[in-house]
Protein backbone atom coordinates (compact mmCIF):
# COMPACT_ATOMS: atom_id res chain seq x y z
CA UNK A 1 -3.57 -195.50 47.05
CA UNK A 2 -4.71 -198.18 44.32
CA UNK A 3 -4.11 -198.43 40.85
CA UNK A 4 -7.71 -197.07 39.76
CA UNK A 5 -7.47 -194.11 41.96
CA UNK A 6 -3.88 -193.05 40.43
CA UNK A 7 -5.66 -193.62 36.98
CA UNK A 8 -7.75 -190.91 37.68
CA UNK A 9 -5.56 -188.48 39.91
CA UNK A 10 -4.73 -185.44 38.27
CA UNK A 11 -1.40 -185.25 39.62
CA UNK A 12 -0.02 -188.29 37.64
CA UNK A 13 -1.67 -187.62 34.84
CA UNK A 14 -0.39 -184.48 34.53
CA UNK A 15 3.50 -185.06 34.70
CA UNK A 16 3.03 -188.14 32.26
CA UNK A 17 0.75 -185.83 29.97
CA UNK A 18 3.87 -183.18 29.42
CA UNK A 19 6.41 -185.99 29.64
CA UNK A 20 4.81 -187.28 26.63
CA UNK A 21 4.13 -184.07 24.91
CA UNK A 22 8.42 -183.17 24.93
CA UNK A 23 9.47 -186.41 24.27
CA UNK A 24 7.37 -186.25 21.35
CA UNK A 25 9.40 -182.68 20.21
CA UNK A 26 12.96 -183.02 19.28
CA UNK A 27 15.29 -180.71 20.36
CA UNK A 28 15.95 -180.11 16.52
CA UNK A 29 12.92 -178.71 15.78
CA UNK A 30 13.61 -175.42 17.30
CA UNK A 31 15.95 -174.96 14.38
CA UNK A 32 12.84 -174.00 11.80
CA UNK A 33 11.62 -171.30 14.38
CA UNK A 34 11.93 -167.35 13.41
CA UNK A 35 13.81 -166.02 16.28
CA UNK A 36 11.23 -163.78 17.80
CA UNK A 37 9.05 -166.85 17.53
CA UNK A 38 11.74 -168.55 20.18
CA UNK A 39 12.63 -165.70 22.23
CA UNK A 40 8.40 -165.89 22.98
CA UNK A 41 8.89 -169.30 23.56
CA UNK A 42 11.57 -169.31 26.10
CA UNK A 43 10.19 -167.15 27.75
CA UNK A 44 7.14 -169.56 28.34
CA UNK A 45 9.04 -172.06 29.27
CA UNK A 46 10.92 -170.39 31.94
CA UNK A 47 7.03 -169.13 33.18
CA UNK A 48 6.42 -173.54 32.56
CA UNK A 49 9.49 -174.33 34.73
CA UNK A 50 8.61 -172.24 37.27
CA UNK A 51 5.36 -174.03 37.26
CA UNK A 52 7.07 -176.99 37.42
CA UNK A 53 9.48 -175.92 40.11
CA UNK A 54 5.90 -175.01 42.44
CA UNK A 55 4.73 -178.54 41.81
CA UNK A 56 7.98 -179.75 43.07
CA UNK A 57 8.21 -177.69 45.65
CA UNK A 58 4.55 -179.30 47.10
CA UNK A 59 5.67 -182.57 46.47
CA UNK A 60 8.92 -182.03 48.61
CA UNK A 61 6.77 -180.78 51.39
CA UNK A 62 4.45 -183.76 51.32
CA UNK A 63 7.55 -185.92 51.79
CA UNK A 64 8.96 -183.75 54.43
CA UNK A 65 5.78 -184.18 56.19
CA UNK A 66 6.02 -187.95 55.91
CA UNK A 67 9.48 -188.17 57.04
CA UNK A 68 8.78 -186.30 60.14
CA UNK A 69 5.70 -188.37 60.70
CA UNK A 70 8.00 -191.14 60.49
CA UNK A 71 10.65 -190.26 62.91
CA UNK A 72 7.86 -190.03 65.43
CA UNK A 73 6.73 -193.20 64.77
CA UNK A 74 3.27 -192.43 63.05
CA UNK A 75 4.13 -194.32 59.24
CA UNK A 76 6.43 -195.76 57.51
CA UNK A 77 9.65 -194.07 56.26
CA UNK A 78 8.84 -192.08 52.67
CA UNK A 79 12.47 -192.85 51.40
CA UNK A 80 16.18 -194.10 51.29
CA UNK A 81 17.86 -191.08 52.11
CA UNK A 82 18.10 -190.02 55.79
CA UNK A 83 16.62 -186.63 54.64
CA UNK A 84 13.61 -185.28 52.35
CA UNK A 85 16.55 -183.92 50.20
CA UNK A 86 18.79 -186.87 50.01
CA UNK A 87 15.85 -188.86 48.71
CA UNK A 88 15.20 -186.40 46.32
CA UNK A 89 18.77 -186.32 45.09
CA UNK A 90 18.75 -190.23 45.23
CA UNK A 91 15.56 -190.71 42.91
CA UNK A 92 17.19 -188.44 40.32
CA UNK A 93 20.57 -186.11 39.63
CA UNK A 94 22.39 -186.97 42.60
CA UNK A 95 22.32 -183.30 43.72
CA UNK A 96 21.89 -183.39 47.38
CA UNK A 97 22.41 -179.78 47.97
CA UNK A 98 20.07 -178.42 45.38
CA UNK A 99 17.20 -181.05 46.71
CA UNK A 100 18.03 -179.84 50.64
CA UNK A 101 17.43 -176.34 48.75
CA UNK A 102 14.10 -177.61 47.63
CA UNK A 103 12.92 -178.54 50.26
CA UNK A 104 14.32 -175.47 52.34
CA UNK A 105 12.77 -173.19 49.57
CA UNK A 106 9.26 -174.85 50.17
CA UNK A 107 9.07 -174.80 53.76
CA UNK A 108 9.97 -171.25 54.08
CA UNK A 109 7.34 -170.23 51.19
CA UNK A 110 4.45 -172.19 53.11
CA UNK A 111 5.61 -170.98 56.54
CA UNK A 112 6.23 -166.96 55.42
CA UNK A 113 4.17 -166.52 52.83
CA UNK A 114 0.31 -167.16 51.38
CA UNK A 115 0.57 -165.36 47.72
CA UNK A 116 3.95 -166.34 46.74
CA UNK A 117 2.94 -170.49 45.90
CA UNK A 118 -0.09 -169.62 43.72
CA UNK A 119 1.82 -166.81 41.63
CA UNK A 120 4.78 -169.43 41.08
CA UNK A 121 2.20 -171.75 40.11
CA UNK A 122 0.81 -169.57 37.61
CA UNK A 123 3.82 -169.07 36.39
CA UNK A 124 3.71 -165.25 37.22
CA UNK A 125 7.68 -165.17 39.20
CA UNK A 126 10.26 -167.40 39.23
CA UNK A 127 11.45 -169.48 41.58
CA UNK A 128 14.28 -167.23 42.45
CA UNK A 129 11.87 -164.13 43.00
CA UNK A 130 9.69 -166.40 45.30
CA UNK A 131 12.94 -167.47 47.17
CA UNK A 132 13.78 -163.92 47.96
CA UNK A 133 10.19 -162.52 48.36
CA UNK A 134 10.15 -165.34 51.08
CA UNK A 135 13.76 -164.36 52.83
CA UNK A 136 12.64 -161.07 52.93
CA UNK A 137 8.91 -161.84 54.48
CA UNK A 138 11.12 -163.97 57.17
CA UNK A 139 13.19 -160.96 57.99
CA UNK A 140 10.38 -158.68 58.84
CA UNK A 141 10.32 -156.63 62.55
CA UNK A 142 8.68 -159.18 64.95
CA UNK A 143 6.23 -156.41 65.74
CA UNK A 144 4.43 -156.79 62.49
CA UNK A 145 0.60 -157.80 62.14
CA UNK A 146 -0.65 -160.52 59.71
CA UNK A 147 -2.20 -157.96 57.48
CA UNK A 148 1.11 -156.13 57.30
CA UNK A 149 2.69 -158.78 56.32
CA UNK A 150 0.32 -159.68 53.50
CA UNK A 151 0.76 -155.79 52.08
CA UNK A 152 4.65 -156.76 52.38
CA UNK A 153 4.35 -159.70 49.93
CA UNK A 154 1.42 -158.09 47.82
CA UNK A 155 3.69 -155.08 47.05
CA UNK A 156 7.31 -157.38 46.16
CA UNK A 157 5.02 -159.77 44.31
CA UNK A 158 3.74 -156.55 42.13
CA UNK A 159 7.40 -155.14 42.34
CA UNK A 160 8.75 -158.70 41.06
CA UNK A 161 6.31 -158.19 37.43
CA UNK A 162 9.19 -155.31 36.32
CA UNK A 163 12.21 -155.12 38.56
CA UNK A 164 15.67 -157.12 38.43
CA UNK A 165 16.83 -159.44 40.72
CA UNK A 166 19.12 -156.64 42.04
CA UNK A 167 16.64 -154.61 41.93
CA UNK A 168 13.88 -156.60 44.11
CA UNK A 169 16.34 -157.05 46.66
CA UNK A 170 17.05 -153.87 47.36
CA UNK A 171 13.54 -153.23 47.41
CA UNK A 172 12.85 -155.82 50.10
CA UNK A 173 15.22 -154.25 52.34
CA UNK A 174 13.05 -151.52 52.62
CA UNK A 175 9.56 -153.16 52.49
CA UNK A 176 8.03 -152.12 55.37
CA UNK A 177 7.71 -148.88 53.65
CA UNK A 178 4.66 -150.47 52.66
CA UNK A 179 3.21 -150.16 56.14
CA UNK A 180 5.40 -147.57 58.45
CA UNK A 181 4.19 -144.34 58.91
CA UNK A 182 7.35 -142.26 58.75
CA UNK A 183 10.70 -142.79 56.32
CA UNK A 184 12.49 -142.81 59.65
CA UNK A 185 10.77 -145.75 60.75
CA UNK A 186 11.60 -147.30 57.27
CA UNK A 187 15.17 -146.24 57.40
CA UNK A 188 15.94 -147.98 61.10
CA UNK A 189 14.31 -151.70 59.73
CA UNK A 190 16.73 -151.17 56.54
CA UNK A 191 19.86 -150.97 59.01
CA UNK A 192 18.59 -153.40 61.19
CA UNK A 193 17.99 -155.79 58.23
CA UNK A 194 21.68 -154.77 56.84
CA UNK A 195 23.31 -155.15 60.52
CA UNK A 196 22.13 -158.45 60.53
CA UNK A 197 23.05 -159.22 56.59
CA UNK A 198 26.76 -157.98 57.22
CA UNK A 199 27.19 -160.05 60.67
CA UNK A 200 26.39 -162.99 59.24
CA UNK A 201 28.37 -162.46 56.11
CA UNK A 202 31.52 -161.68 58.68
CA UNK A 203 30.71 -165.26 59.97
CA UNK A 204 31.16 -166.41 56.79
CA UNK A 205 34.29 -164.83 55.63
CA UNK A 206 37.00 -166.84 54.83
CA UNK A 207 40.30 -167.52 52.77
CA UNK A 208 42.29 -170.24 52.08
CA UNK A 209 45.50 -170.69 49.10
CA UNK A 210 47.41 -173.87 47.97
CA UNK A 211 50.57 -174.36 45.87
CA UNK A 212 50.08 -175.61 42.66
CA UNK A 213 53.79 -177.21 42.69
CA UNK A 214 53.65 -175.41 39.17
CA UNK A 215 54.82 -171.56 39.89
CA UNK A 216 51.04 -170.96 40.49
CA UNK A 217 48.86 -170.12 43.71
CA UNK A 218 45.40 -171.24 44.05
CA UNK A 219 42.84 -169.63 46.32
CA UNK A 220 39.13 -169.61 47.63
CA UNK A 221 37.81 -166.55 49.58
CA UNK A 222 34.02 -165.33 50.68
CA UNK A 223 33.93 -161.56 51.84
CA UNK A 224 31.33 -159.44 52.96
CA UNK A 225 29.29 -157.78 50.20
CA UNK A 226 31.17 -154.18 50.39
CA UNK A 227 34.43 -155.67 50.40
CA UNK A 228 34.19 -157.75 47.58
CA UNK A 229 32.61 -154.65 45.50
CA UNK A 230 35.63 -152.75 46.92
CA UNK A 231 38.02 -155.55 45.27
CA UNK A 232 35.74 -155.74 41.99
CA UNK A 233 36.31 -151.92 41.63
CA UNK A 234 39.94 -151.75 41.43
CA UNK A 235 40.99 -154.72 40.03
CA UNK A 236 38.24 -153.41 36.64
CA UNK A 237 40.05 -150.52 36.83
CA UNK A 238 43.38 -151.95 36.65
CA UNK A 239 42.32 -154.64 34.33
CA UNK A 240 40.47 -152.02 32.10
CA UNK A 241 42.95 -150.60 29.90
CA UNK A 242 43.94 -152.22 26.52
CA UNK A 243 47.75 -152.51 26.64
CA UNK A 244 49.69 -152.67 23.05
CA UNK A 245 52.74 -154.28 24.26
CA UNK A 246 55.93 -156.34 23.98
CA UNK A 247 57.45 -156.43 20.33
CA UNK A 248 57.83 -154.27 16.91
CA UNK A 249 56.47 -155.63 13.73
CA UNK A 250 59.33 -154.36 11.63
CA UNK A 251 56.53 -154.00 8.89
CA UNK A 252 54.62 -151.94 10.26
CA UNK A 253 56.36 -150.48 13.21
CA UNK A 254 53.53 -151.16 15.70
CA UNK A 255 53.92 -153.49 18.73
CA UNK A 256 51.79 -156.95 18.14
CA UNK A 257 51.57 -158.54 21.47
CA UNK A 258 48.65 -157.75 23.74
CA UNK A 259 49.35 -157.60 27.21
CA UNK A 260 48.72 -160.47 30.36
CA UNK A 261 45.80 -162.44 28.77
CA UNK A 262 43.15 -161.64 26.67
CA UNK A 263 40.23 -162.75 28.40
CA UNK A 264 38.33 -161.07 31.44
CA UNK A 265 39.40 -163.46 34.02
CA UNK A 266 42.93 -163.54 32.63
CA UNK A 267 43.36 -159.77 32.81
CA UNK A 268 41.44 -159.76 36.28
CA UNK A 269 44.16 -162.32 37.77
CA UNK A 270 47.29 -160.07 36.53
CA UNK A 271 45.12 -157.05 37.79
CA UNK A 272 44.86 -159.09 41.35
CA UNK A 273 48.75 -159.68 41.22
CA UNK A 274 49.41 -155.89 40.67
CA UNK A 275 47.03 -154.77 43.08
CA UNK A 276 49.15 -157.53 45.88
CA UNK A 277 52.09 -155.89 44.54
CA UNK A 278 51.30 -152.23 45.58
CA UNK A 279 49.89 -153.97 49.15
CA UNK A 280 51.77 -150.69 51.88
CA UNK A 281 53.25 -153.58 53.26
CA UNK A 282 55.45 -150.67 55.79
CA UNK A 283 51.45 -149.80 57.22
CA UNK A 284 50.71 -154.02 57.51
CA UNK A 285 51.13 -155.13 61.37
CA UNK A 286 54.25 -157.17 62.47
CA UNK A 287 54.13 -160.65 61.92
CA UNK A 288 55.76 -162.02 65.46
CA UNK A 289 57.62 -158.86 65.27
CA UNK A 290 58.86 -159.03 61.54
CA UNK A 291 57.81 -156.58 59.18
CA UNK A 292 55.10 -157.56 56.75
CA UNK A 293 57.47 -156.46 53.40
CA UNK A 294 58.82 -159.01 51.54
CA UNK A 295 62.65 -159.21 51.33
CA UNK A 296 64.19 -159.90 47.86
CA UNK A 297 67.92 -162.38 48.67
CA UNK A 298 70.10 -161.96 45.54
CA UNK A 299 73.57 -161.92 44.21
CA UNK A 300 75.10 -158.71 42.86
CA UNK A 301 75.82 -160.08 39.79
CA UNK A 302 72.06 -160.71 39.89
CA UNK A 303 71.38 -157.32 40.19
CA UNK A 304 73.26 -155.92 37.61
CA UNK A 305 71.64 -158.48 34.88
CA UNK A 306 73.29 -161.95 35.55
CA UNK A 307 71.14 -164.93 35.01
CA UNK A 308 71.25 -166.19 38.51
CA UNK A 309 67.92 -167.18 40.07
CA UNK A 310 66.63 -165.03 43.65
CA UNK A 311 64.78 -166.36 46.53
CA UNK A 312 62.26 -164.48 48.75
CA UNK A 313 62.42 -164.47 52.62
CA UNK A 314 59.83 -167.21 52.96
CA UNK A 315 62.51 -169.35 50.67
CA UNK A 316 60.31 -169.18 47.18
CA UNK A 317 62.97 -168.81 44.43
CA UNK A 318 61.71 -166.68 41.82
CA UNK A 319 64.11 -165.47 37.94
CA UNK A 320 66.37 -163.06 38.39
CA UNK A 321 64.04 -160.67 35.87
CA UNK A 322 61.84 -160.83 38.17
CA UNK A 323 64.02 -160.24 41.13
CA UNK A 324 65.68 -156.77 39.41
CA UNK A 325 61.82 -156.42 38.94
CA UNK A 326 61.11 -156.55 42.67
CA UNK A 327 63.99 -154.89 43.73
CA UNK A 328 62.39 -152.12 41.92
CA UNK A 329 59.63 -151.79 43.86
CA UNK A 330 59.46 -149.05 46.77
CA UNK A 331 57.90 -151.84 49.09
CA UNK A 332 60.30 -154.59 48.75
CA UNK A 333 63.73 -154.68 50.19
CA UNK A 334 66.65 -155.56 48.31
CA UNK A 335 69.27 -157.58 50.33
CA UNK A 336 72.27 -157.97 48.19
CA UNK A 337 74.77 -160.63 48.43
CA UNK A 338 78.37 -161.17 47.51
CA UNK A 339 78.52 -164.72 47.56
CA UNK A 340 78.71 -165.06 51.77
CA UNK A 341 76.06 -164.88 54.34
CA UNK A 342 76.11 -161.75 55.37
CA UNK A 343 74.44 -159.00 53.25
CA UNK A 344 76.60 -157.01 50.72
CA UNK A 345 73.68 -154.41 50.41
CA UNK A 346 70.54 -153.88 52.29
CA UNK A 347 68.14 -151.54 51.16
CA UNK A 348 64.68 -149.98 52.70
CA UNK A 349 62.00 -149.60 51.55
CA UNK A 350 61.58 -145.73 51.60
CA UNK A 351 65.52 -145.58 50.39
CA UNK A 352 64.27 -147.04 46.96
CA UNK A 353 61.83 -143.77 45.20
CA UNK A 354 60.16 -142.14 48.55
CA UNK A 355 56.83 -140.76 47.91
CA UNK A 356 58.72 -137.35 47.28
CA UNK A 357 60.74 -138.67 44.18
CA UNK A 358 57.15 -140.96 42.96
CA UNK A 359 55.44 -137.56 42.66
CA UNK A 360 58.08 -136.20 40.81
CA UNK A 361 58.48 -138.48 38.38
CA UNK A 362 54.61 -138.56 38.25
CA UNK A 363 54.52 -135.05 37.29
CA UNK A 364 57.29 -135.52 34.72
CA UNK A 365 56.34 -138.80 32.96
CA UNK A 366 51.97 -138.98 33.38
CA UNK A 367 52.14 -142.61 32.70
CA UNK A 368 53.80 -145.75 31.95
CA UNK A 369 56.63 -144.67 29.80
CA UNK A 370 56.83 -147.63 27.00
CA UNK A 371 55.50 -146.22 23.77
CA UNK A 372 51.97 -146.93 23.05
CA UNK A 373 50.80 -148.19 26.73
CA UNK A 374 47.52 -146.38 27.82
CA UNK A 375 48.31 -146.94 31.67
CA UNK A 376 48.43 -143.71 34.02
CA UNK A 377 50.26 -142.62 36.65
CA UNK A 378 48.56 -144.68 39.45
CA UNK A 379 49.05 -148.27 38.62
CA UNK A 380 52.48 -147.85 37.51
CA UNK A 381 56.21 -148.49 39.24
CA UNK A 382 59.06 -146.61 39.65
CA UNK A 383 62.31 -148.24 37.79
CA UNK A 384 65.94 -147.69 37.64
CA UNK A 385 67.63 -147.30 34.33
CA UNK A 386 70.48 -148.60 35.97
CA UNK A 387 70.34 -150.76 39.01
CA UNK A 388 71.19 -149.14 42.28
CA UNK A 389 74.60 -151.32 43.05
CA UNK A 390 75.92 -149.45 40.21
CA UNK A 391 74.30 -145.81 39.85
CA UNK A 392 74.18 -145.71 44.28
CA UNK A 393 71.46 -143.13 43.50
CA UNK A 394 67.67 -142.64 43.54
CA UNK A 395 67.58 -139.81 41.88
CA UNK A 396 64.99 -138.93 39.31
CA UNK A 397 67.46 -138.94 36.56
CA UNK A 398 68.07 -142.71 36.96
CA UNK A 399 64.63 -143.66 37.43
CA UNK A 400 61.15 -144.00 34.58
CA UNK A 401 57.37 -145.11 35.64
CA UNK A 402 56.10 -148.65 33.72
CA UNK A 403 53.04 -149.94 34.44
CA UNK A 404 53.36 -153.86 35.70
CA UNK A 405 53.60 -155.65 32.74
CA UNK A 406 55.93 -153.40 30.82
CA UNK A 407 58.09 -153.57 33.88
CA UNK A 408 58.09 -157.58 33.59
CA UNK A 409 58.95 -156.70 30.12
CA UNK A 410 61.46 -154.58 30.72
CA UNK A 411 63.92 -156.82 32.95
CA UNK A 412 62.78 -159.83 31.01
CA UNK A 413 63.85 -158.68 27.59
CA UNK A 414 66.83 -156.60 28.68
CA UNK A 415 65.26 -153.19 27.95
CA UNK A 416 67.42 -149.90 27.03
CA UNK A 417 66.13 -146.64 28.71
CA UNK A 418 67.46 -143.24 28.84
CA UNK A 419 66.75 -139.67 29.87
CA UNK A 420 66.17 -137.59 26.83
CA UNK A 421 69.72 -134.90 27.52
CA UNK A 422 67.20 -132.02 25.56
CA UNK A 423 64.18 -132.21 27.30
CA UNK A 424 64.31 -134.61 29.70
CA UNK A 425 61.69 -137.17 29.01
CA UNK A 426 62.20 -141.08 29.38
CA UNK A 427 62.81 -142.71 26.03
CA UNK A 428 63.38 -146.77 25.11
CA UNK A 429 65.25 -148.91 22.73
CA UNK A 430 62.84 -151.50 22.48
CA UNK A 431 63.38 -154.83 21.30
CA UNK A 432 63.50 -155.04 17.51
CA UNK A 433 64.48 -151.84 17.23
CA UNK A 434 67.33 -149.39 17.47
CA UNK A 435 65.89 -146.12 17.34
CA UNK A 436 64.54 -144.32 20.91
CA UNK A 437 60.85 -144.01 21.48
CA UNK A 438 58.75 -142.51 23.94
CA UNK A 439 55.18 -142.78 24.95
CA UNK A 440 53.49 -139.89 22.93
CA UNK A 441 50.26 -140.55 24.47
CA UNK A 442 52.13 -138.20 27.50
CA UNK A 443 54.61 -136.81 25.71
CA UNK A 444 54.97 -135.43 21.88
């Protein structure tokens, strides 16, 4: 193409036109704007880049076309890159997978589709509604008819003017409502179209961890849809409630400290670490024919509040706070030593509270038992008030419900706890202070 003809091509003219017309705005000039004034304007710019995002779109098919040309032979090559999207990425950004989604995203519209490129030209969707407009279109029964297909996209194209991402995707599982005669009809292409969803999202699950060499675990997983709302679920309800914990203000007689982190993904990590905790590690399978629970290896003098660190049985040492912690625990076995190889102690893990003595206690306490905490009776775990190598009993009377973090607290700051001898309720010397409290949220 010549010089003269690009002159006049609307296509470069175009791009240099709005080019021109933002570099000539400064960013600071939004700043003298009422706010309903730029909530109006934002929203025409995201309707602009979607325009924007169609033009690319055409252009990245152009050069797909050229590159294919190419490889058989019929032109020259269009680019550097060994791809359409490598190009892309080379020429600007560097982002090779969101250019190989470019180009992905246009072939699919032009193949599946014959609204969907005007409308996100108009600026009418965005380019994530036209992405899933198109999956959906691609996903239809093989048995469907061209004009079907167009009443398909018509109706999510309407559908994508006032519905939610969420929203539109739900509703394109069950597009060929727009055509079927019967709701059972509709029904069996939803489950087919799901079937197919959760198989390939079983292909793709996956989980991997690393040491940190820094007390901390990293990981990376991908699960199915279901199971990952599953895990959402309970660790927001374990990270939900607002825990007043740790130590008295002499003041004012309140506890400052807030419990494991303040932010969202703070208190969702200590919620995933309390939900690994209460794992029924006596229902996992045998691991080469050794039980799935974790065995605690400590001292005695560990266990009745020496400083001495603890190891696990997979040889990770851990404080011995949090080893009287563990040994707490109905599903991890204590195996005390006495300073030889061969255990002093070795408990089970039904020994240590069975589910008949949890209930109890359940029933009698209602909740963590520090004063103030808001944590029921579900997410908590049983302790002794004195550790089993001295009161050799699991009775009731020895034993108090904290929720995770008050039981870190309670081994880690040496903790005082007694059954009331009127009534019978758990009570605490906290830290700070020498008067016994209870948890009146449970208890008056």
């Amino acid at each position: 193409m010549s010089v003269a003809a690009l002159d006049t091509h609307p296509v470069p003219a175009c791009v240099r036109s709005a080019r021109e017309s933002f570099s000539a705005v400064p960013t600071a000039a939004w700043d003298g704007l009422e706010t309903g004034e730029v909530r109006r304007l934002i929203g025409e710019l995201s309707r602009l880049e979607s325009q924007v995002a169609a033009h690319k779109m055409a252009a990245a098919r152009v050069l797909e076309k050229a590159r294919k040309a190419a490889a058989n032979g019929d032109g020259p090559r269009p680019g550097t890159g060994t791809s359409t999207g490598a190009t892309i990425s080379f020429d600007f950004g560097g982002d090779r997978n969101g250019a190989d989604a470019l180009v992905n995203t246009a072939q699919r519209i032009e193949e599946q589709t014959t609204l969907i490129e005007n409308a996100l030209a108009a600026g009418v969707i965005s380019t994530k509604q036209a992405d899933l407009i198109s999956r959906a279109l691609a996903k239809l029964p093989d048995d469907v008819t061209a004009e079907q297909r167009e009443r398909c996209e018509e109706t999510l194209l309407k559908d994508a003017q006032k519905l939610t991402l969420k929203d539109l995707r739900r509703r394109a599982a069950r597009i060929t409502e727009a055509y079927r005669k019967t709701v059972d009809e509709v029904d069996a292409d939803e489950d087919e179209i799901l079937r197919k969803k959760e198989e390939a999202a079983r292909a793709k699950t996956s989980f991997s961890m690393w040491d940190n060499n820094d007390g901390t675990v990293t990981g990376r997983f991908t699960l199915p849809e279901a199971q990952g709302a599953m895990l959402k679920t309970a660790l927001d309800a374990l990270a939900a409630p607002h825990q007043k914990v740790g130590t008295v203000n002499a003041a004012t007689g309140q506890m400052d400290e807030i419990g494991f982190g303040q932010t969202y993904p703070q208190r969702l990590g200590h919620a995933f670490a309390t939900l690994i905790e209460h794992l029924p590690a006596d229902q996992l399978p045998s691991n080469g024919g050794v039980s799935a629970v974790v065995t605690v290896n400590l001292d005695l003098d560990t266990l009745m509040g020496d400083i001495k660190a603890a190891g696990l049985s997979d040889g990770t040492r851990i404080s011995a706070g949090e080893a009287r912690r563990l040994a707490c625990s109905a599903q991890i076995v204590p195996m005390v030593l006495n300073g030889k190889p061969l255990p002093l102690d070795l408990g089970s893990a039904n020994r240590y509270f069975n589910q008949a003595s949890r209930r109890a206690m359940e029933k009698r306490d209602r909740g963590c038992t520090t004063p103030g905490c808001d944590r029921d009776a579900r997410w908590t775990e049983a302790h002794h008030l004195n550790p089993y190598a001295i009161s050799k009993t699991t009775d009731i009377r020895d034993g108090a419900l904290l929720c995770p973090f008050h039981h870190h607290r309670a081994h880690d700051q040496g903790w005082i706890g007694r059954i009331n001898p009127d009534d019978g309720h758990v009570e605490w010397k906290l830290p700070g202070s020498d008067a016994w409290q209870r948890n009146h949220r449970w208890r008056p």
